[in-house]
N, C-alpha and C. Protein backbone atom coordinates (compact mmCIF):
# COMPACT_ATOMS: atom_id res chain seq x y z
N UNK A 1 7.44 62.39 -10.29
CA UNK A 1 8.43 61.81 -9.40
C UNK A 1 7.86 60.56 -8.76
N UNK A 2 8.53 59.59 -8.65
CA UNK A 2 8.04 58.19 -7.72
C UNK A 2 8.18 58.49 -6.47
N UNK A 3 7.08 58.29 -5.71
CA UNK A 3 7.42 58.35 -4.26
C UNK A 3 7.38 56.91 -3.96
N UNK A 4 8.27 56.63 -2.53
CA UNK A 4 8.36 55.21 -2.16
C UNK A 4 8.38 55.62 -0.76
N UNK A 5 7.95 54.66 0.00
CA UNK A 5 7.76 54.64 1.06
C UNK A 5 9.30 54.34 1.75
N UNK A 6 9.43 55.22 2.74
CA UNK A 6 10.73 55.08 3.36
C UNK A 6 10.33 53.49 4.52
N UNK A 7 11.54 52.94 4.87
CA UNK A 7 11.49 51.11 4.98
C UNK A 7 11.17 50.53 4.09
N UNK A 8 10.75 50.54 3.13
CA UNK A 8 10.38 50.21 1.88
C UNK A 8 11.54 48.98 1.01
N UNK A 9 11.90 47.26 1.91
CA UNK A 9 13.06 46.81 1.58
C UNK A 9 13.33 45.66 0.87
N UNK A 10 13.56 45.25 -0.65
CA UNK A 10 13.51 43.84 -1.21
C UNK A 10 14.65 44.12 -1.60
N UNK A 11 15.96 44.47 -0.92
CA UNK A 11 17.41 43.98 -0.68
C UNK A 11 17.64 45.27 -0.60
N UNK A 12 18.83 45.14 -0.67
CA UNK A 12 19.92 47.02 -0.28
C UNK A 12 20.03 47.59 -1.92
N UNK A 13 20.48 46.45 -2.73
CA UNK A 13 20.88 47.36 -3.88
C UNK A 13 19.40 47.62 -4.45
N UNK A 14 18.29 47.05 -4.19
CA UNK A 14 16.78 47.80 -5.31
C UNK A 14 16.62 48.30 -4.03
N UNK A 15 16.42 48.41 -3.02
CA UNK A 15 16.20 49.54 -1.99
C UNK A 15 17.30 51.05 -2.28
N UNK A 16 18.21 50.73 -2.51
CA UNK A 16 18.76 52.26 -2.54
C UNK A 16 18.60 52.62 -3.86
N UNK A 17 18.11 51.51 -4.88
CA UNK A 17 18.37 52.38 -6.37
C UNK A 17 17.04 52.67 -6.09
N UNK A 18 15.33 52.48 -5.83
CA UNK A 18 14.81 53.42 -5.54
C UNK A 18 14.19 54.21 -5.27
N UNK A 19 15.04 54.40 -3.90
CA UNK A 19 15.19 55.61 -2.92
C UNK A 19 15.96 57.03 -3.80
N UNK A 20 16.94 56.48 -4.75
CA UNK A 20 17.77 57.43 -5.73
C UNK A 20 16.61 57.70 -6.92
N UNK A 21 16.00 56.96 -7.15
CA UNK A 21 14.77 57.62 -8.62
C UNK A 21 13.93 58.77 -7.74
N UNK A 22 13.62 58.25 -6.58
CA UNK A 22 12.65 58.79 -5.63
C UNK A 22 12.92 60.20 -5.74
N UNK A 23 14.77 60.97 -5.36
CA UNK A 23 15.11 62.00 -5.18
C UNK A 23 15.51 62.64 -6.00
N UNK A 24 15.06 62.31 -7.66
CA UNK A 24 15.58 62.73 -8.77
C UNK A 24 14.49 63.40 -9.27
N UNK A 25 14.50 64.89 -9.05
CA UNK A 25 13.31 65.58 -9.60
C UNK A 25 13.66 65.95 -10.99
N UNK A 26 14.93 66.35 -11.34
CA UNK A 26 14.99 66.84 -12.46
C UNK A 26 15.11 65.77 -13.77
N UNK A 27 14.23 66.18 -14.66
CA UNK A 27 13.78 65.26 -15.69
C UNK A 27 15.56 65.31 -16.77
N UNK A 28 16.29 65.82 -16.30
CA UNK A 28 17.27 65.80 -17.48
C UNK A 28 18.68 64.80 -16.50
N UNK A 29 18.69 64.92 -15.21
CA UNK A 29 19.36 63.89 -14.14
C UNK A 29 18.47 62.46 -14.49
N UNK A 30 17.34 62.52 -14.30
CA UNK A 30 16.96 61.05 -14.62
C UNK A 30 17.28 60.33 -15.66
N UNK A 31 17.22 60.96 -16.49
CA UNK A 31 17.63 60.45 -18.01
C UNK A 31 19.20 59.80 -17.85
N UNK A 32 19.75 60.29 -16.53
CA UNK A 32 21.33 59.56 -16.68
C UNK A 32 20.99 57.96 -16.04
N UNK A 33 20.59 57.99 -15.39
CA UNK A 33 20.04 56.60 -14.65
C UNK A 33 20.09 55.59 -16.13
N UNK A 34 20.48 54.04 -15.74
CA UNK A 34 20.85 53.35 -16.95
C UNK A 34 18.85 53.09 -16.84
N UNK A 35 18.52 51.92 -17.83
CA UNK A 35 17.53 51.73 -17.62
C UNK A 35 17.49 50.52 -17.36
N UNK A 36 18.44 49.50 -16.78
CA UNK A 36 18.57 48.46 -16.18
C UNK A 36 18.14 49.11 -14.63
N UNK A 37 18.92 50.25 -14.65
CA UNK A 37 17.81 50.67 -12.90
C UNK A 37 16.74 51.06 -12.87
N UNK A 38 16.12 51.42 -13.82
CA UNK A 38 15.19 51.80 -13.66
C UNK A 38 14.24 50.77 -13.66
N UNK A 39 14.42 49.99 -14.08
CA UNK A 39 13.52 48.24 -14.37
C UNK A 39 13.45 47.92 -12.75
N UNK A 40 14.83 48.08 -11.94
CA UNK A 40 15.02 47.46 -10.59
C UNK A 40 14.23 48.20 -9.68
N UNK A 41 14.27 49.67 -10.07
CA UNK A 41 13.63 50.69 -9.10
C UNK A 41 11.98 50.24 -9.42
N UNK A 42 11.55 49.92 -10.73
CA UNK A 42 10.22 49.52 -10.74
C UNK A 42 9.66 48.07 -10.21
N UNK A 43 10.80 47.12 -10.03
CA UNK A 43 10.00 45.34 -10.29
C UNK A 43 10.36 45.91 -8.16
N UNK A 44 11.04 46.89 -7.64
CA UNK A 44 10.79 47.02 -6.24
C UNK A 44 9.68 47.73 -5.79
N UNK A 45 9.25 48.50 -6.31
CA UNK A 45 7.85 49.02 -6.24
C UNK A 45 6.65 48.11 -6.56
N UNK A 46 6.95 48.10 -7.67
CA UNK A 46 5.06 46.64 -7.94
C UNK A 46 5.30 45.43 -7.37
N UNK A 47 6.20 44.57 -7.23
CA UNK A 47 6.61 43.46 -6.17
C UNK A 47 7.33 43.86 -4.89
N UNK A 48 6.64 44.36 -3.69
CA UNK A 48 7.73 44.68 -2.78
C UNK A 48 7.83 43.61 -1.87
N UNK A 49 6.85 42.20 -1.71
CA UNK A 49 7.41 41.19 -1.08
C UNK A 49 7.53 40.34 -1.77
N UNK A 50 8.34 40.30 -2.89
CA UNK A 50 8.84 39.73 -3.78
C UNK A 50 10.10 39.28 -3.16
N UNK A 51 10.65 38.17 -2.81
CA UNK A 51 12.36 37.56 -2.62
C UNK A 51 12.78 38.15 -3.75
N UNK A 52 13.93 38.55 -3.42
CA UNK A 52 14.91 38.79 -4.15
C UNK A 52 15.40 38.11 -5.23
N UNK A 53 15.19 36.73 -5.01
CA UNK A 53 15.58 34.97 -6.10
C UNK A 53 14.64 36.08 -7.24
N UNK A 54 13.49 35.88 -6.97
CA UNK A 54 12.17 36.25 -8.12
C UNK A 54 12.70 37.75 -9.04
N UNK A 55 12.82 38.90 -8.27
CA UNK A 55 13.27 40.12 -8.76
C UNK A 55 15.05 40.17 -10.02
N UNK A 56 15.04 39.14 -8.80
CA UNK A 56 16.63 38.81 -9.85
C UNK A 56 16.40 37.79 -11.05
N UNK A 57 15.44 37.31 -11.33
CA UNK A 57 15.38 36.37 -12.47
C UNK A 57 14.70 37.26 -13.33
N UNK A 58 13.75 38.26 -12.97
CA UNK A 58 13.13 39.04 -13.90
C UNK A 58 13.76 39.83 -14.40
N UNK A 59 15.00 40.50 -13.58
CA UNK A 59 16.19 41.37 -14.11
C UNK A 59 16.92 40.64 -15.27
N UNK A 60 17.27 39.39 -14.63
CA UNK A 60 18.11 38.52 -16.08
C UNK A 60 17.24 38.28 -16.92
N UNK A 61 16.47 38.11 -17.10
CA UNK A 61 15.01 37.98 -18.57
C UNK A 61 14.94 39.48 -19.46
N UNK A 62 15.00 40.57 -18.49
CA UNK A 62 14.76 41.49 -18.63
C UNK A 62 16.13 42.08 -19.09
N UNK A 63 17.14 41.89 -18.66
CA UNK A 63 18.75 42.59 -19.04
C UNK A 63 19.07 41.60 -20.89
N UNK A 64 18.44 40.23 -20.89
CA UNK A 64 18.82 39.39 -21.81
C UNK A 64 18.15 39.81 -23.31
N UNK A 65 16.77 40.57 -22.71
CA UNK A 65 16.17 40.74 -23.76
C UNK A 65 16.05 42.35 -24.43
N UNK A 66 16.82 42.95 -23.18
CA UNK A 66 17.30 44.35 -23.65
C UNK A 66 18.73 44.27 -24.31
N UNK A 67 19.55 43.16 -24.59
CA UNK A 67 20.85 43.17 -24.93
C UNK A 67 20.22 42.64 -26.37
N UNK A 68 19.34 41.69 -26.61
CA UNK A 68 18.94 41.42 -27.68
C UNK A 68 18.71 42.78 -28.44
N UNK A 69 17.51 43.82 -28.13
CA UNK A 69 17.55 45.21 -28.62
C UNK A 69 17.99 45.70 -29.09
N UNK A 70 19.48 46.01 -28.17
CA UNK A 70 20.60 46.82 -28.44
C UNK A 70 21.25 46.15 -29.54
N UNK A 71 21.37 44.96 -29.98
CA UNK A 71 22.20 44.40 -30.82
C UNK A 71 21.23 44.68 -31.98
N UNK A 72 20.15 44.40 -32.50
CA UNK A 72 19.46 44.80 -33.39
C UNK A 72 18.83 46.12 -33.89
N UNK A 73 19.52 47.04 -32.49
CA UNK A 73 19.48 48.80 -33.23
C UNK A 73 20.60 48.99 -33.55
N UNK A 74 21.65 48.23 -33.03
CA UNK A 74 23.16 48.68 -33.46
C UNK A 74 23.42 47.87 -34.82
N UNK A 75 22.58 47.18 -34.82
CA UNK A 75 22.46 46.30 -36.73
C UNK A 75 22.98 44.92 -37.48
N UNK A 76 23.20 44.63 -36.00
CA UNK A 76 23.85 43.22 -35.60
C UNK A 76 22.34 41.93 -36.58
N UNK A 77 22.75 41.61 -37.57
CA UNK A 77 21.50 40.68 -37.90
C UNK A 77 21.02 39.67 -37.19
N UNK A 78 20.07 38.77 -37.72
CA UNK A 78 18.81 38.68 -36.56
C UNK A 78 17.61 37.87 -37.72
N UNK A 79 17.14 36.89 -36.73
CA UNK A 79 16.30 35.74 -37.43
C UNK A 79 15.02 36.61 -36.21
N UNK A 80 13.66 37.17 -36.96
CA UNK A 80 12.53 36.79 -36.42
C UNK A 80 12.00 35.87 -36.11
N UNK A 81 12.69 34.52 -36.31
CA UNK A 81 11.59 33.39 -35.81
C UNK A 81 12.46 33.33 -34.46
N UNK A 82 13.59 33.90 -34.32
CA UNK A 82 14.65 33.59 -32.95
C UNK A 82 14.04 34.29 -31.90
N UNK A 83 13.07 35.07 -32.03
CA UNK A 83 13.03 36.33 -30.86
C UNK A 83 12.55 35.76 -30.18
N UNK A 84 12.73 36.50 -29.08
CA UNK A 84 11.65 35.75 -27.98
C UNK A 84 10.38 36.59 -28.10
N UNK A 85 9.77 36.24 -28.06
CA UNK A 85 8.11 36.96 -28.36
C UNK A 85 7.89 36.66 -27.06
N UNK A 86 7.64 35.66 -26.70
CA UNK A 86 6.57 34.66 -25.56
C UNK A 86 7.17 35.36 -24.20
N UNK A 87 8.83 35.49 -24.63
CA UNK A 87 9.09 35.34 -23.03
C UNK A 87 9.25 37.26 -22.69
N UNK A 88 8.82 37.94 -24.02
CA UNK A 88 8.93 39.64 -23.72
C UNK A 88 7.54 40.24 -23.38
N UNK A 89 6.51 39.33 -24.36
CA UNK A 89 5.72 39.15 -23.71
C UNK A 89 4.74 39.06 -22.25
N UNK A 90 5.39 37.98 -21.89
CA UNK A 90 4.85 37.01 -20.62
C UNK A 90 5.65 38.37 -19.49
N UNK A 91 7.10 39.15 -19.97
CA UNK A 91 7.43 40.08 -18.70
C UNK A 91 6.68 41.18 -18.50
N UNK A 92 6.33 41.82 -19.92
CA UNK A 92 5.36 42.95 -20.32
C UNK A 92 4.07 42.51 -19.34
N UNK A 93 3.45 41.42 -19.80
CA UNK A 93 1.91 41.11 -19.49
C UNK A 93 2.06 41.09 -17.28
N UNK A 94 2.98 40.40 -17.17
CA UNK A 94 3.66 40.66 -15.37
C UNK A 94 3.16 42.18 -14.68
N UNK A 95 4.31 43.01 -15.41
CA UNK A 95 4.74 44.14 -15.25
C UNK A 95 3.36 45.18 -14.91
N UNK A 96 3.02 44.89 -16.33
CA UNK A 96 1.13 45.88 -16.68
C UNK A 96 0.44 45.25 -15.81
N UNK A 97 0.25 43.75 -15.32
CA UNK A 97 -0.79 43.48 -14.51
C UNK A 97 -0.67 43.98 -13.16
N UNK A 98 0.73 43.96 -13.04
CA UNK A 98 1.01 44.59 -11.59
C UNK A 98 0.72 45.78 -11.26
N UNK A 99 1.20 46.97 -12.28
CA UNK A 99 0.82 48.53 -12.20
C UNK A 99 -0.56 48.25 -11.99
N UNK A 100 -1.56 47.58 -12.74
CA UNK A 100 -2.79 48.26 -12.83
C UNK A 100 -3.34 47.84 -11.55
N UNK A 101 -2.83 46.56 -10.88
CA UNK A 101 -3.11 46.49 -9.84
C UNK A 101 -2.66 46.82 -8.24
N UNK A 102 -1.92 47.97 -8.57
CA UNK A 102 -1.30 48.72 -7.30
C UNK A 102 -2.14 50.15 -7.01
N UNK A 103 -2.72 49.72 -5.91
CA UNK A 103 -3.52 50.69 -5.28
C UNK A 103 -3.03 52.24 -4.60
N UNK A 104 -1.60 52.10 -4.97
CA UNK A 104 -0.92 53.42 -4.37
C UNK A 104 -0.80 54.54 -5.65
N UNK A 105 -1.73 55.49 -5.38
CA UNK A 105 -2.22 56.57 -6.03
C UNK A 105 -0.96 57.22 -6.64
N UNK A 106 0.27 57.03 -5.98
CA UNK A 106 1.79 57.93 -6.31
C UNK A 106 1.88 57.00 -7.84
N UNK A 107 1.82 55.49 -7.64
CA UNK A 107 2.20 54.70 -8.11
C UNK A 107 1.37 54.67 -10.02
N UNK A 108 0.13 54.84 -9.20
CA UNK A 108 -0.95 54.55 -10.36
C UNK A 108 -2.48 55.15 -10.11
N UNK A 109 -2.48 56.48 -10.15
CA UNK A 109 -3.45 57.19 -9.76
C UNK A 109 -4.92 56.60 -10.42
N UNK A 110 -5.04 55.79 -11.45
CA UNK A 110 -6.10 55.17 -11.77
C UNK A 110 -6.52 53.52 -11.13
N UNK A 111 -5.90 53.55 -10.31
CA UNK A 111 -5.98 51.74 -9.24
C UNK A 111 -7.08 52.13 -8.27
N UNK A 112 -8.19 51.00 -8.50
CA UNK A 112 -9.26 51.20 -7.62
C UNK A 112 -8.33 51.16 -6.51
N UNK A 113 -9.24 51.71 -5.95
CA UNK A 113 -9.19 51.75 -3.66
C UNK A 113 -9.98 51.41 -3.25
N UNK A 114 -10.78 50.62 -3.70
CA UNK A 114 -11.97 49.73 -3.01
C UNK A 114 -11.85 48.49 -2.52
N UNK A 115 -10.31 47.74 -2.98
CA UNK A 115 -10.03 46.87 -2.61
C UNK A 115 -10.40 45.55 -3.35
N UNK A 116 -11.13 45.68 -4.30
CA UNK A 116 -11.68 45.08 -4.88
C UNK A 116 -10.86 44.32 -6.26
N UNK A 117 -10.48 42.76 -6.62
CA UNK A 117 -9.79 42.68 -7.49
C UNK A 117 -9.75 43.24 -8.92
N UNK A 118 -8.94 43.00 -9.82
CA UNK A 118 -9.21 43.64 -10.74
C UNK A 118 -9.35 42.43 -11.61
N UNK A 119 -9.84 42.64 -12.53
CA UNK A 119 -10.22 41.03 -13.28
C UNK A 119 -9.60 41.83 -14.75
């Protein structure tokens, strides 16, 4: 389960979506959650003084390149030199640097607590 710290606020709608992952113990309820929230419930946890401008551009990078996905499991054809590599990439490489560097044990029970950067 994610715990989040209650006040915990980078707007109302990624503050209440989650506060809602937070209270979702059962692993077969979570699975209803789209996974566009679940992206929001996470970029509010690893960026929490993140503006909102920032969280919302990573959502549209992130919603653009999950619609790409969906069109190429549903069988929609598709040029490999078109993909975005760089820019799924560059969100992936964000994302992982952030987890590994969040010191909240709920979050990422392997994040030093020494305070110390992570290189």
């Amino acid at each position: 389960m994610l715990q989040v710290q209650v006040g915990h606020t980078v707007g109302s709608k990624f503050c209440l979506i989650v506060q809602h992952v937070a209270i979702v113990e059962d692993e077969n309820l979570r699975t209803l959650l789209r996974l566009s929230d679940k992206f929001l419930a996470v970029a509010a946890v690893l960026f929490p003084d993140s503006p909102d401008s920032a969280v919302q551009k990573d959502y549209k990078t992130f919603s653009r390149l999950k619609d790409i996905r969906d069109s190429i499991y549903h069988g929609d054809e598709f040029s490999e030199k078109d993909l975005p590599l760089h820019e799924l990439a560059g969100l992936l490489r964000k994302y992982m640097l952030a987890h590994v560097e969040t010191p909240n044990p709920a979050v990422n029970k392997d994040a030093p607590t020494s305070g110390a950067p992570v290189t």
